[in-house]
C-alpha atoms as a PDB file:
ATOM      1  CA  UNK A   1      79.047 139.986  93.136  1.00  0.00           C
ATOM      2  CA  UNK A   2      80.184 143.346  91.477  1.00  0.00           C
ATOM      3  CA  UNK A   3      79.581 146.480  92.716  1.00  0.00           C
ATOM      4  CA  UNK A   4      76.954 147.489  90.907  1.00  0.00           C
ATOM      5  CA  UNK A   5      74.783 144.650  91.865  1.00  0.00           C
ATOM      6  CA  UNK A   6      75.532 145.307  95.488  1.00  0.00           C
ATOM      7  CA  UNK A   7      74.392 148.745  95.220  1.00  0.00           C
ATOM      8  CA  UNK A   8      71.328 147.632  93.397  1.00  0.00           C
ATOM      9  CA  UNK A   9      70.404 144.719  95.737  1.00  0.00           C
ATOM     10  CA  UNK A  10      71.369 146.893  98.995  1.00  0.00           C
ATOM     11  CA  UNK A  11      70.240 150.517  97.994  1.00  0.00           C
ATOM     12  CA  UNK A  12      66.744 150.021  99.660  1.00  0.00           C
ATOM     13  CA  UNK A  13      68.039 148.629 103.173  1.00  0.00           C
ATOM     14  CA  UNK A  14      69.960 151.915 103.116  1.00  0.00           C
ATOM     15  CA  UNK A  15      67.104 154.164 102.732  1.00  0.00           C
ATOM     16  CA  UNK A  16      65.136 152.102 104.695  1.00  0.00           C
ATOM     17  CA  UNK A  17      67.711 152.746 107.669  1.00  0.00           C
ATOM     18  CA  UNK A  18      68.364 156.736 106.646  1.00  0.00           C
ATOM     19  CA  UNK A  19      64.036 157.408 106.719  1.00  0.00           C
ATOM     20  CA  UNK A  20      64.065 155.144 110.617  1.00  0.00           C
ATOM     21  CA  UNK A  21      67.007 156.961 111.452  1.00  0.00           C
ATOM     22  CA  UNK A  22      65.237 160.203 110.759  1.00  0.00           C
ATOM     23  CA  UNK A  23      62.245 159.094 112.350  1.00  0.00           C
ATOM     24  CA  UNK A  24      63.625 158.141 115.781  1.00  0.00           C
ATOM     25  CA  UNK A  25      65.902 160.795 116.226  1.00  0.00           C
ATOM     26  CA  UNK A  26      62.662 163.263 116.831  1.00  0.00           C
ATOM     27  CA  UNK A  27      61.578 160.685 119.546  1.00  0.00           C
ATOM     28  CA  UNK A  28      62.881 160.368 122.932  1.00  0.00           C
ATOM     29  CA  UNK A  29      64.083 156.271 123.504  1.00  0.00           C
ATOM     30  CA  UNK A  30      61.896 155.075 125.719  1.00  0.00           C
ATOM     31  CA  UNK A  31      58.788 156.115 123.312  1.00  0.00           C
ATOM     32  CA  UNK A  32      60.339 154.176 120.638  1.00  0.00           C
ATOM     33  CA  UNK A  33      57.799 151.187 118.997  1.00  0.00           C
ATOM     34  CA  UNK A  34      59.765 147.617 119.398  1.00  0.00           C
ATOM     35  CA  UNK A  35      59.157 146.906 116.031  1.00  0.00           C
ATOM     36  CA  UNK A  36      61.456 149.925 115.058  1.00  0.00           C
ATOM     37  CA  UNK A  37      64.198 149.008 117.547  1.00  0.00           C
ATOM     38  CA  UNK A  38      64.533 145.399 116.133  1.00  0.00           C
ATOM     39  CA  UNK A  39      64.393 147.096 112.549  1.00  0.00           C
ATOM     40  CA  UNK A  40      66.720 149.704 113.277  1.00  0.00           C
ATOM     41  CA  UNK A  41      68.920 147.093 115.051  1.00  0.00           C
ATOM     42  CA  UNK A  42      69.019 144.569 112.058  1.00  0.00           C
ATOM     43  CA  UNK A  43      69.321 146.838 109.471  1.00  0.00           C
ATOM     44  CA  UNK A  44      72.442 148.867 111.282  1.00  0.00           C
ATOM     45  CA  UNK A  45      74.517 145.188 111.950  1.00  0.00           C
ATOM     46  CA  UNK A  46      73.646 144.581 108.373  1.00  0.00           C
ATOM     47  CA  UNK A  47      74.901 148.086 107.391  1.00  0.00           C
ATOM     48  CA  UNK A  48      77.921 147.694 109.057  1.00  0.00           C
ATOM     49  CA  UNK A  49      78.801 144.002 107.077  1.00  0.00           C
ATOM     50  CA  UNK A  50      78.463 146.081 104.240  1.00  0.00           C
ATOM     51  CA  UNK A  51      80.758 148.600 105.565  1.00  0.00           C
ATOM     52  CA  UNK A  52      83.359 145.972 105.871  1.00  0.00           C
ATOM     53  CA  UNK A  53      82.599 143.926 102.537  1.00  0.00           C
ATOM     54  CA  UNK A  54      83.257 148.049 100.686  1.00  0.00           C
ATOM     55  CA  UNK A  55      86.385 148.323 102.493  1.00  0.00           C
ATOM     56  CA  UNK A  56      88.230 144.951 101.875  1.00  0.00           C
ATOM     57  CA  UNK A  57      86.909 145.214  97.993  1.00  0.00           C
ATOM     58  CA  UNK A  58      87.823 148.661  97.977  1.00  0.00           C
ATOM     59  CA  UNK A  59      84.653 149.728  95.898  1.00  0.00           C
ATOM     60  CA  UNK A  60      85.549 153.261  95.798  1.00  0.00           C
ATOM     61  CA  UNK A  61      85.763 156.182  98.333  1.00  0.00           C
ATOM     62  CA  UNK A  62      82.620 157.500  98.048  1.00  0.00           C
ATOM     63  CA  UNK A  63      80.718 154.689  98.574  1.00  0.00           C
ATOM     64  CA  UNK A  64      82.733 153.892 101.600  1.00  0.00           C
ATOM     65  CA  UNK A  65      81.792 156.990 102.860  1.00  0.00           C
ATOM     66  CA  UNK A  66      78.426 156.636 102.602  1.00  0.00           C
ATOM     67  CA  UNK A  67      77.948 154.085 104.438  1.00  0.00           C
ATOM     68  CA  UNK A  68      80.474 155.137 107.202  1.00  0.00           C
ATOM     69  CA  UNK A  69      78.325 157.893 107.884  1.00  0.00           C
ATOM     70  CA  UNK A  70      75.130 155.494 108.102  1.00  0.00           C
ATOM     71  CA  UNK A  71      76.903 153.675 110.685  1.00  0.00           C
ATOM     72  CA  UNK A  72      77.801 156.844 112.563  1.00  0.00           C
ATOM     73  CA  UNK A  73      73.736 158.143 112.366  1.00  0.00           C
ATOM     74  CA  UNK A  74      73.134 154.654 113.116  1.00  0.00           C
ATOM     75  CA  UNK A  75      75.278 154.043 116.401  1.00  0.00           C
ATOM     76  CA  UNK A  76      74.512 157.976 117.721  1.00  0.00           C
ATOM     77  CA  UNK A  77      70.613 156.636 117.189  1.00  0.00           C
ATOM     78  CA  UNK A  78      71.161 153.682 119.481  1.00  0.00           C
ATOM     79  CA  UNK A  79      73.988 154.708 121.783  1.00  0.00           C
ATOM     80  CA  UNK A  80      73.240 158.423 122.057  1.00  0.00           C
ATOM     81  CA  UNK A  81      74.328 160.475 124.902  1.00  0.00           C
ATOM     82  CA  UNK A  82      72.278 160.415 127.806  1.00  0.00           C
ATOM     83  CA  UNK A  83      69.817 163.342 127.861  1.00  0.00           C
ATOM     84  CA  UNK A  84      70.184 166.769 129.465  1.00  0.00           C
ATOM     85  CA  UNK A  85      69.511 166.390 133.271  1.00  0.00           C
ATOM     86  CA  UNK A  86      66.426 168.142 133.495  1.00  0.00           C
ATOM     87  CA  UNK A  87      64.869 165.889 131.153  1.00  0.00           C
ATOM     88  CA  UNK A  88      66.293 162.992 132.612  1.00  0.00           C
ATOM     89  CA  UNK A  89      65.256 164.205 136.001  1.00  0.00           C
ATOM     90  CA  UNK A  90      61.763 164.529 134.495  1.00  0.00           C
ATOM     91  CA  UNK A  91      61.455 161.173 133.029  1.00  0.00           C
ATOM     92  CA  UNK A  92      62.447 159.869 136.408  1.00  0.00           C
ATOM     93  CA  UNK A  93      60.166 161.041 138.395  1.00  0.00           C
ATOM     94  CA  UNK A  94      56.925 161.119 135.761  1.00  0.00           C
ATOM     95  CA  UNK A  95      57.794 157.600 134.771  1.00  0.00           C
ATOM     96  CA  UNK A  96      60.203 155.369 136.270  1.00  0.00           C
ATOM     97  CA  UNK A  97      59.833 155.738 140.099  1.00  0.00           C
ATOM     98  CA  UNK A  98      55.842 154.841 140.086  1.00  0.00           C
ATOM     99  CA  UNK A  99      56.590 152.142 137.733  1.00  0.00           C
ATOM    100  CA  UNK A 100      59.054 150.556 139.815  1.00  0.00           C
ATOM    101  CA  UNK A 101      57.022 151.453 143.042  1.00  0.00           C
ATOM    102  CA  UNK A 102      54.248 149.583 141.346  1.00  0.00           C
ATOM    103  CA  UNK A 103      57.176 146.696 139.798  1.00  0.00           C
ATOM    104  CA  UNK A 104      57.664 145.914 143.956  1.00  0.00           C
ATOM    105  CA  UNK A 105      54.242 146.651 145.537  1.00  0.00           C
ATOM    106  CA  UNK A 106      54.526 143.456 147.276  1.00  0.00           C
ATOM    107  CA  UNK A 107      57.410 144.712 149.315  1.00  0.00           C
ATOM    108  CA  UNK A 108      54.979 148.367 149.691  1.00  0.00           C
ATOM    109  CA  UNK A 109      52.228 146.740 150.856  1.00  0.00           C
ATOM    110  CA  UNK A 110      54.708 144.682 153.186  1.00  0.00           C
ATOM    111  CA  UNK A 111      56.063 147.665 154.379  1.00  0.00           C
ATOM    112  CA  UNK A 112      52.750 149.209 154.774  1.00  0.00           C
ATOM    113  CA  UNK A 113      51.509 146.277 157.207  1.00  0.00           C
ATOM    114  CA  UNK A 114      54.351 146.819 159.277  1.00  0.00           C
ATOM    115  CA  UNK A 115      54.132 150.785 159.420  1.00  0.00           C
ATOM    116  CA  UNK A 116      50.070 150.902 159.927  1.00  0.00           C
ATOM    117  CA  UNK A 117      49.075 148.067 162.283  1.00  0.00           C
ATOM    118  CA  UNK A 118      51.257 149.317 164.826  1.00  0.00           C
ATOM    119  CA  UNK A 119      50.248 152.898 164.186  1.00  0.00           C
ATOM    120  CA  UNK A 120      46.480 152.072 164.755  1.00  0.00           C
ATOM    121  CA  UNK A 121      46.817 150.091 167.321  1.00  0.00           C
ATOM    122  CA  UNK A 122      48.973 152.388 169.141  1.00  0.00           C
ATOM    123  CA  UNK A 123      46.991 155.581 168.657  1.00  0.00           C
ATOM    124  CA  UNK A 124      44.007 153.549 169.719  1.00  0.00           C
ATOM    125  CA  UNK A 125      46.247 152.509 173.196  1.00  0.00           C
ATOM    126  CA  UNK A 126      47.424 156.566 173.531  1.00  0.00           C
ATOM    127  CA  UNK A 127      44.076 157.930 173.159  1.00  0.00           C
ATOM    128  CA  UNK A 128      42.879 155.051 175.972  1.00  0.00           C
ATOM    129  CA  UNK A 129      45.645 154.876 177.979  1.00  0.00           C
ATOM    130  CA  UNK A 130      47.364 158.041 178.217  1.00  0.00           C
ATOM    131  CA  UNK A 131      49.714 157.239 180.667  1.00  0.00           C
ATOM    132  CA  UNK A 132      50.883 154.474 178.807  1.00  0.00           C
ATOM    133  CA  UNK A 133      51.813 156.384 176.413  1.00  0.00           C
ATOM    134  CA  UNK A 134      53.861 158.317 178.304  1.00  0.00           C
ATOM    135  CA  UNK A 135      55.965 155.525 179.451  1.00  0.00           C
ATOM    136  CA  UNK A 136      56.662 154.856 175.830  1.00  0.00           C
ATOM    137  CA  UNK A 137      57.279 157.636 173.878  1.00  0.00           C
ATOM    138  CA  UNK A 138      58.274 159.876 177.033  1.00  0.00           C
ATOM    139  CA  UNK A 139      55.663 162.418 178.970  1.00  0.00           C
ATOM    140  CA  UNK A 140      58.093 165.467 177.962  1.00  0.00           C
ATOM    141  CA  UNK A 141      58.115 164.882 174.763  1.00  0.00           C
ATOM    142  CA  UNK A 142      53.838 164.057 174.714  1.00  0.00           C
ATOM    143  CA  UNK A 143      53.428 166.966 177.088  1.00  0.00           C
ATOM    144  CA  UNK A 144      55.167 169.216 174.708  1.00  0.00           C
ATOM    145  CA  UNK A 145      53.452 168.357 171.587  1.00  0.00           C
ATOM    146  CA  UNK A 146      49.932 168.042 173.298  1.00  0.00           C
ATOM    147  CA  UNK A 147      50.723 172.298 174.408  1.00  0.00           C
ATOM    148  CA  UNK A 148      51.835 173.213 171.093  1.00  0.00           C
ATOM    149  CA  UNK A 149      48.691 171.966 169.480  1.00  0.00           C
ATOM    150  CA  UNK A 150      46.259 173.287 172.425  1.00  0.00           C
ATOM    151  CA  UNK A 151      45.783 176.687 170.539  1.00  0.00           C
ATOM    152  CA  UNK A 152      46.708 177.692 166.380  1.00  0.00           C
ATOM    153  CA  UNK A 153      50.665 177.910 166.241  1.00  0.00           C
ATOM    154  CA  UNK A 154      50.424 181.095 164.602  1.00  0.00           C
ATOM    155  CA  UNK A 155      47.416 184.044 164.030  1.00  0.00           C
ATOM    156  CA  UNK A 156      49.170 185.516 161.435  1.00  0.00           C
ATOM    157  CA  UNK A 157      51.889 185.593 158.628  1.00  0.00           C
ATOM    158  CA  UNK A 158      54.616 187.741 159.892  1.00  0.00           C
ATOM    159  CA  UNK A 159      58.629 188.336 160.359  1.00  0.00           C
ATOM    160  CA  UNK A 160      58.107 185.551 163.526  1.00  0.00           C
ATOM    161  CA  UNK A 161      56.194 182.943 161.124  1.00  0.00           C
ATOM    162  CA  UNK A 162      58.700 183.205 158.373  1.00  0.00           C
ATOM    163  CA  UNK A 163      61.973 183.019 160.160  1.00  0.00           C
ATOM    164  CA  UNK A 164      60.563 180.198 162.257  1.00  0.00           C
ATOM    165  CA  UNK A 165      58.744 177.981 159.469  1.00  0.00           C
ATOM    166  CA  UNK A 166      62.185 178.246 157.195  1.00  0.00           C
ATOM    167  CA  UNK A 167      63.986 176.618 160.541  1.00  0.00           C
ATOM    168  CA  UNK A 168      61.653 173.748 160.806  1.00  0.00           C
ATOM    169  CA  UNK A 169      61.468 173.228 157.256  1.00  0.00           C
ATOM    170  CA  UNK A 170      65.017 172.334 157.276  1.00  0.00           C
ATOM    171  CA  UNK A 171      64.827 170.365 160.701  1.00  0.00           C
ATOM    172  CA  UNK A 172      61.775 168.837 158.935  1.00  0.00           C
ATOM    173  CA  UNK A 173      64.115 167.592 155.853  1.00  0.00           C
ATOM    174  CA  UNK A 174      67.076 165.966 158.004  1.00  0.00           C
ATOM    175  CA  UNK A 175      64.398 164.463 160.545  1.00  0.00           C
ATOM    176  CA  UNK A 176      62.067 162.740 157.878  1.00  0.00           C
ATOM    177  CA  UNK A 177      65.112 162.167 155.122  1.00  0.00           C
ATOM    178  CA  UNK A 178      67.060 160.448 158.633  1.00  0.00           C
ATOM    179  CA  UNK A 179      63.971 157.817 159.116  1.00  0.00           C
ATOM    180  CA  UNK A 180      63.522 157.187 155.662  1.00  0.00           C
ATOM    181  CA  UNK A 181      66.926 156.452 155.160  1.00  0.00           C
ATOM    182  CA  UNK A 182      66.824 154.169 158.187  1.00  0.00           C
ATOM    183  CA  UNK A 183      64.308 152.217 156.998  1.00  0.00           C
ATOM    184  CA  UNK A 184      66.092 152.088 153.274  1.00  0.00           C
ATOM    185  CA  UNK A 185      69.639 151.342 154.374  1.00  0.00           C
ATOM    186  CA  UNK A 186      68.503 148.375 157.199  1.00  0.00           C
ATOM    187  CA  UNK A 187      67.627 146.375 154.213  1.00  0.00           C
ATOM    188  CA  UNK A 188      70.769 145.445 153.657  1.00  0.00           C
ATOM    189  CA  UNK A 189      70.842 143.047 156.809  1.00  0.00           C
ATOM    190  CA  UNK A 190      68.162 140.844 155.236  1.00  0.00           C
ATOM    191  CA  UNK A 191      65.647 143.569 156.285  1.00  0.00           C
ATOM    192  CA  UNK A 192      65.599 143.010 160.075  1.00  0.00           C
ATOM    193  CA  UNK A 193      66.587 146.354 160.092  1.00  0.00           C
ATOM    194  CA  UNK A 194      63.967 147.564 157.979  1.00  0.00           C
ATOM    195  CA  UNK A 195      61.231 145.980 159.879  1.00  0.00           C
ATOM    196  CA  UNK A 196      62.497 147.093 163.100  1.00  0.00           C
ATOM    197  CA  UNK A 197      62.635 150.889 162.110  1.00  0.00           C
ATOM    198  CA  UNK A 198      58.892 150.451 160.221  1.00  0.00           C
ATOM    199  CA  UNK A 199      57.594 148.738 164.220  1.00  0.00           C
ATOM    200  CA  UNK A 200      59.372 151.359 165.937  1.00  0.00           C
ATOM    201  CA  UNK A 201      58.240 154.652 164.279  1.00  0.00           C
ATOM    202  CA  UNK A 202      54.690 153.006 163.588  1.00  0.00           C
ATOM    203  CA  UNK A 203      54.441 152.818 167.858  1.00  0.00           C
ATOM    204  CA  UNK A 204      56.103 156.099 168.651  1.00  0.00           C
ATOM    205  CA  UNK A 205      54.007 158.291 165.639  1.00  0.00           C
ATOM    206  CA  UNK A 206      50.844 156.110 167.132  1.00  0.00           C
ATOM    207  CA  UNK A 207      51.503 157.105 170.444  1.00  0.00           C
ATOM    208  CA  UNK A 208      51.739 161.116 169.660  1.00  0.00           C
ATOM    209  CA  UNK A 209      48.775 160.050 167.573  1.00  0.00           C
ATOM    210  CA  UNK A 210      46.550 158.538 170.374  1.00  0.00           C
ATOM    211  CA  UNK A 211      47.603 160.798 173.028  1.00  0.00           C
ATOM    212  CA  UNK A 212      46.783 163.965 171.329  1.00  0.00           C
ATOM    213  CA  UNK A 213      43.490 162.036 170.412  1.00  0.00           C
ATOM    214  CA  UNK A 214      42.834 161.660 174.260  1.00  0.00           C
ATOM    215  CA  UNK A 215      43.191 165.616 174.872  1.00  0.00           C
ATOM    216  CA  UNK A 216      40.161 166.325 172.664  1.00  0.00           C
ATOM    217  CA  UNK A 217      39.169 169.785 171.230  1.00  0.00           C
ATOM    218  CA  UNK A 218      40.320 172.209 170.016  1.00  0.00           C
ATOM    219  CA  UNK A 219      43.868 170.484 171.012  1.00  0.00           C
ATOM    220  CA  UNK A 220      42.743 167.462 168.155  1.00  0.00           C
ATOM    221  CA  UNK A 221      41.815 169.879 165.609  1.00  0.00           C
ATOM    222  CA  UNK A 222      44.843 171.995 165.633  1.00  0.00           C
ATOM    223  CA  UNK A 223      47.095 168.804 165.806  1.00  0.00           C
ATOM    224  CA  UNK A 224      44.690 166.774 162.220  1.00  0.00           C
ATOM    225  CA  UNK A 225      44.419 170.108 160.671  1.00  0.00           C
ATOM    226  CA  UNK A 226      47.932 170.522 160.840  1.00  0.00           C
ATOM    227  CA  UNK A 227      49.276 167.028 159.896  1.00  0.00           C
ATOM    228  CA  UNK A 228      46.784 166.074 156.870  1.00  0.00           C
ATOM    229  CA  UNK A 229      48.540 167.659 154.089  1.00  0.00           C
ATOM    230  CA  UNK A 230      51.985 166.558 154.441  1.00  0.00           C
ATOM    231  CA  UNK A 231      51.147 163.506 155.994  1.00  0.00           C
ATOM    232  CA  UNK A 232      50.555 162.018 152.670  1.00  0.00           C
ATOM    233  CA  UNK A 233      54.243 162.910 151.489  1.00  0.00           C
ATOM    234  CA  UNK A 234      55.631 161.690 154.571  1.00  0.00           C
ATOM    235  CA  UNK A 235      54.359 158.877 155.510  1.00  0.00           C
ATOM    236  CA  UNK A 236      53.658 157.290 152.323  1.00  0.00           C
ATOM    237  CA  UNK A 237      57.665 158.152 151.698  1.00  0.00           C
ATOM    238  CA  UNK A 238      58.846 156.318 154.873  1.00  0.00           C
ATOM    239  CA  UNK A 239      57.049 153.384 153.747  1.00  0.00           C
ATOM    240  CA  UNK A 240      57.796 153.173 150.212  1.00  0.00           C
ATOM    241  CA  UNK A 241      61.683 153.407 151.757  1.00  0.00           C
ATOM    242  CA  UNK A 242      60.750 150.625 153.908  1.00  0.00           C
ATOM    243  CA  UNK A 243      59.595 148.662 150.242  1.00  0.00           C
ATOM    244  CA  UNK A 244      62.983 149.732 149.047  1.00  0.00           C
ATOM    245  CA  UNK A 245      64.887 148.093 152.215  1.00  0.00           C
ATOM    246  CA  UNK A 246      62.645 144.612 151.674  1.00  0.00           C
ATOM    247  CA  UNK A 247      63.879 145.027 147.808  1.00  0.00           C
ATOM    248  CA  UNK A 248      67.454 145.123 148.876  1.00  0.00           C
ATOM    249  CA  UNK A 249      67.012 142.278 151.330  1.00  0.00           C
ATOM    250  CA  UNK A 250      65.001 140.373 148.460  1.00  0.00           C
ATOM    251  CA  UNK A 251      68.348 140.221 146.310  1.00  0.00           C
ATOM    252  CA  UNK A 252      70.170 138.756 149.524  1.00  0.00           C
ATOM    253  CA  UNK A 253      67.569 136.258 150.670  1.00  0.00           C
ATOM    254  CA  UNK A 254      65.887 135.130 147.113  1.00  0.00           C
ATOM    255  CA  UNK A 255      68.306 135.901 144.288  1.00  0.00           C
ATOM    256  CA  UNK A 256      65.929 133.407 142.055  1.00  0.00           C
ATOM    257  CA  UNK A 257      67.372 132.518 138.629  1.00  0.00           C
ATOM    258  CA  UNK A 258      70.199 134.992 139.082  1.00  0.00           C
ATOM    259  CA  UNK A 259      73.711 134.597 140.727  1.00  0.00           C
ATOM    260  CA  UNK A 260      73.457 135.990 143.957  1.00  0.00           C
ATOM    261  CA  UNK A 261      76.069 138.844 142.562  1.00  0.00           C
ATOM    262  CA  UNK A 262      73.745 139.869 139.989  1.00  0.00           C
ATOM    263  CA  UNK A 263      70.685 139.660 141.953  1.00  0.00           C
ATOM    264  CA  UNK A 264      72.130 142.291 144.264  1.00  0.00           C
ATOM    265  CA  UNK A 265      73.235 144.381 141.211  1.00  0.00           C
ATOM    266  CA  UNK A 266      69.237 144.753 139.899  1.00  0.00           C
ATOM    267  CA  UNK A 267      67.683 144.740 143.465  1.00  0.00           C
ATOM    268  CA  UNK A 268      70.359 147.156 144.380  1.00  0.00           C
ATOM    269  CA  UNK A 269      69.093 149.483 141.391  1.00  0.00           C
ATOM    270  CA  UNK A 270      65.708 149.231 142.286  1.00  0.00           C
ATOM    271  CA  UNK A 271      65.632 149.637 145.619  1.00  0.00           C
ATOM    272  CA  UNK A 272      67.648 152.826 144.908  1.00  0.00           C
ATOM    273  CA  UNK A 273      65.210 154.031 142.429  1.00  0.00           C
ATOM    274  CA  UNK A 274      62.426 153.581 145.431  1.00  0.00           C
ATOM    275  CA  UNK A 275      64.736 155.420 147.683  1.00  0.00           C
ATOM    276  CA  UNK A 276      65.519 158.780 145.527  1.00  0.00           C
ATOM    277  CA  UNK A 277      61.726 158.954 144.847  1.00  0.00           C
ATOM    278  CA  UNK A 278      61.044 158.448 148.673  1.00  0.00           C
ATOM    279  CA  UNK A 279      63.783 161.182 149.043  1.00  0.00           C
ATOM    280  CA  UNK A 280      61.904 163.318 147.118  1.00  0.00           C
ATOM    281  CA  UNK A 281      58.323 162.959 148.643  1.00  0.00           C
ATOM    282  CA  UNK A 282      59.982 163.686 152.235  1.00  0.00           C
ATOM    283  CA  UNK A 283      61.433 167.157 150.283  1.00  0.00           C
ATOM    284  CA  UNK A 284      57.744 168.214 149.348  1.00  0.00           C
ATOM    285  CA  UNK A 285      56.729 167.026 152.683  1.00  0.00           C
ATOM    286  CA  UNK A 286      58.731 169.313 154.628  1.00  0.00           C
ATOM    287  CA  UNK A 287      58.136 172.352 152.330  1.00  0.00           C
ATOM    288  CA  UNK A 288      54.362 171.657 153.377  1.00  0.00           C
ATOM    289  CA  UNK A 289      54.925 171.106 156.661  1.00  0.00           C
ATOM    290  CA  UNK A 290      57.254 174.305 157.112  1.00  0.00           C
ATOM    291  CA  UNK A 291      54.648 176.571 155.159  1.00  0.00           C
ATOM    292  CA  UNK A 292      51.306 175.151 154.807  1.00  0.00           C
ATOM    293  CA  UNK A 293      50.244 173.326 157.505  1.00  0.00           C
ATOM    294  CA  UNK A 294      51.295 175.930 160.039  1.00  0.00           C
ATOM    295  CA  UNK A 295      48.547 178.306 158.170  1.00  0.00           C
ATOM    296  CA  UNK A 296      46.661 180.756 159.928  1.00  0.00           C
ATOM    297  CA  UNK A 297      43.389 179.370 158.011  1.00  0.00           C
ATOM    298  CA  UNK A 298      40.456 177.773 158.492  1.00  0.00           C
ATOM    299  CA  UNK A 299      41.384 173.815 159.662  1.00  0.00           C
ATOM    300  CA  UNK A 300      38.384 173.176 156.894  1.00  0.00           C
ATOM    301  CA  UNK A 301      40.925 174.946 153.940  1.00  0.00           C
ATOM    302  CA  UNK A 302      43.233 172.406 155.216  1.00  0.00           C
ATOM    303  CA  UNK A 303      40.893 169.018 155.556  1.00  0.00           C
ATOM    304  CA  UNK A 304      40.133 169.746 151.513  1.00  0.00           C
ATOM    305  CA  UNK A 305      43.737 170.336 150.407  1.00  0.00           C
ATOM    306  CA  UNK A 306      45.028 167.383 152.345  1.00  0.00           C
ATOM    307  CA  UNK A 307      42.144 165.258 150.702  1.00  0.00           C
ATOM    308  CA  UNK A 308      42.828 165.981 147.625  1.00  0.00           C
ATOM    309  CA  UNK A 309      46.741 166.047 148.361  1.00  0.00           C
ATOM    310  CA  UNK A 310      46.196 162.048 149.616  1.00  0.00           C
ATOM    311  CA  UNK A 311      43.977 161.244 146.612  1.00  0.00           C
ATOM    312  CA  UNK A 312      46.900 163.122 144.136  1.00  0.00           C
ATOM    313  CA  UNK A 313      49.890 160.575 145.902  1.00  0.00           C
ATOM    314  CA  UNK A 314      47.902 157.855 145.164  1.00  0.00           C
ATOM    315  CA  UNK A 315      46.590 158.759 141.416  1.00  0.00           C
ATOM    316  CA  UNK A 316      50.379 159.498 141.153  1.00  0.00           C
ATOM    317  CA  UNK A 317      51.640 156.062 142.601  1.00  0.00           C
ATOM    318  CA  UNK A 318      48.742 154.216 140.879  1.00  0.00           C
ATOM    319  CA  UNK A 319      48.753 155.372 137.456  1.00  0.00           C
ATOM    320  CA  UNK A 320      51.583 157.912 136.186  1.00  0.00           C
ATOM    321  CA  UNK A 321      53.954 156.357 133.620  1.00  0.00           C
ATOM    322  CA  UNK A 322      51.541 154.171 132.188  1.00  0.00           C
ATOM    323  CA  UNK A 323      51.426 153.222 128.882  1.00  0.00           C
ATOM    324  CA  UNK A 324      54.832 153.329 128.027  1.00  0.00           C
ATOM    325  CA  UNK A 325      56.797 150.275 126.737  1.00  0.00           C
ATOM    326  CA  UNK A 326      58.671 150.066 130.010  1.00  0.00           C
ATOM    327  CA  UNK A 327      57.832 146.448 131.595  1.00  0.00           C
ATOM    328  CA  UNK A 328      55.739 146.498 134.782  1.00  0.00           C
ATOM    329  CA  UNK A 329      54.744 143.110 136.891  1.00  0.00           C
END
C-alpha cells in the first residue's frame, strides 16, 4: 500500500474520530452514549496503528503530525483530568451516592430492621414503663431531657439563642458524625459491630423516645416538634452508615466470584461512598437541629417542614441520579 491509498482508504475514520472528538468534549463522561465510547474507543486504537504504520514508513512529517495530534485529542477525550472539585463534588452527591444507596438497599433495609424494631419497641416500653427506662438509659440523663422539653427552649431569637445554638450545632456534628461512624467502621469485623451499635442506639433513642411519650403535654409537643425536621437527616444517616458497615462485612463474608482481595477493594469503595454521603446528611442534620428546630414558632410550622423534609430524603434516596448510564441493581 502507498501512501496515497492509505490516505484515501483512512481519511474518513479520521474525520469520523475529529467530529466524535468534538462532540464529546462538550459533554461531561458519565453522559456519554455507549455507542460513542465503543466508537471513539475503536477508532482511537485504530488511529494510533496508523500512527505507527506513518512512522516506520516515514510517509512524511506532516502527515505524522496529523495524526499525532489525533491521538493526543483522542487520549485527553478518554483519559482527561478529573474535573474541578466542585463539579465533582456535585456529581457525587446528585448522582452517585443515591445510586449506590439504592445499588445496596438490601444491606439499608437490613440496617433499617435492626435500627427501628428496637426503637419501637422501646419507645412503646418507655412510654409504659417509665421506670424501666430509667434503669436503661439512666434517670439523670431521662430526667434532664424530659425538663428541657417541659416548656419551648427559647421565646425568642436573641444574643442567648445564637451563641448557644452555634455550640450545639457543633456538639451536634461530633455526636451524630461519632455514631455514624460507629456503625460504618464495625463493619469491618464481619458486621457484629455494626449490628451491635444499630441494637444499642435503636434501645437508648427508644427509651428517650417512650419516656418523653409517658410525660404527655405540652412536654411531648415541645420534644416531636423539635425532633421532626432533622430527624430525617439523622436518622436515616445512621442507618444508611449501618448499610455501609454490612457492605464492608459483605466483601469479608461473601466475596462471590471475586478473590477475596478484590472483593474488599469494591465493597471497600462502596461502603465508603455510603459513608461520605451519610457524613453529609448528619452535617445538614445538625445545622437543623442547631437552628431550626430550636425555633420560637408555632410546633405546626415545624410538623409541615419536617413532612415535607422526610418526604424530600426519600424522593432524594429513591429517585435522584436516575437515568444516567451508571449501572444500578
Amino acid at each position: 500500500m502507498n501512501r496515497e491509498r492509505f490516505i484515501r482508504e483512512r481519511r474518513s475514520d479520521w474525520q469520523r474520530f475529529e467530529g466524535l472528538v468534538s462532540q464529546l468534549r462538550e459533554k461531561r463522561q458519565r453522559t456519554w452514549a455507549s455507542r460513542d465510547v465503543a466508537d471513539l474507543s475503536r477508532l482511537y486504537r485504530s488511529i494510533c496503528y496508523d500512527l505507527s504504520l506513518v512512522q516506520s514508513r516515514e510517509w512524511g512529517a506532516r502527515l505524522e503530525q496529523y495524526l499525532n495530534d489525533l491521538v493526543a485529542q483522542g487520549h485527553n477525550a478518554l483519559y482527561r483530568s478529573a474535573p474541578t472539585s466542585l463539579s465533582m463534588v456535585w456529581d457525587f452527591f446528585a448522582f452517585e451516592f443515591p445510586r449506590t444507596f439504592r445499588r445496596h438497599r438490601r444491606a439499608f433495609f437490613l440496617a433499617l430492621a435492626l435500627f427501628l424494631i428496637p426503637f419501637l419497641v422501646s419507645t412503646y416500653v418507655g412510654s409504659q414503663r417509665p421506670d424501666l427506662a430509667e434503669m436503661i438509659a439512666g434517670k439523670e440523663a431521662l430526667e434532664s431531657a424530659r425538663a428541657g422539653f417541659s416548656e419551648e427552649l427559647y421565646t425568642e431569637m436573641d444574643s442567648r439563642y445564637a451563641g448557644e445554638r452555634s455550640l450545639m450545632a457543633g456538639f451536634y456534628v461530633r455526636n451524630n458524625t461519632g455514631i455514624a461512624f460507629q456503625a460504618y467502621a464495625l463493619g469491618a469485623f464481619v458486621g457484629l459491630g455494626t449490628c451491635y451499635t444499630l441494637l444499642s442506639n435503636g434501645i437508648s433513642i427508644g427509651m428517650v423516645n417512650g419516656y418523653i411519650v409517658s410525660a404527655g403535654y405540652p412536654t411531648t409537643e415541645n420534644f416531636f416538634s423539635f425532633v421532626i425536621s432533622h430527624g430525617s437527616f439523622e436518622l436515616t444517616a445512621i442507618v444508611i452508615a449501618g448499610g455501609g458497615g454490612f457492605v464492608l462485612a459483605q466483601g469479608l463474608l461473601f466475596p462471590g466470584q471475586r478473590t477475596r482481595m478484590d472483593a474488599l477493594r469494591y465493597h471497600g469503595l462502596e461502603s465508603l461512598k455510603l459513608a461520605l454521603g451519610a457524613g453529609a446528611m448528619l452535617g445538614i442534620a445538625a445545622m437543623l437541629e442547631g437552628y431550626f428546630s430550636p425555633l420560637p414558632i408555632a410546633p405546626a410550622v415545624k410538623y409541615v417542614v419536617g413532612t415535607c423534609l422526610w418526604l424530600l430524603v426519600i424522593f432524594y434516596l429513591s429517585f435522584c441520579g436516575r437515568g444516567g448510564s451508571a449501572h444500578e441493581d
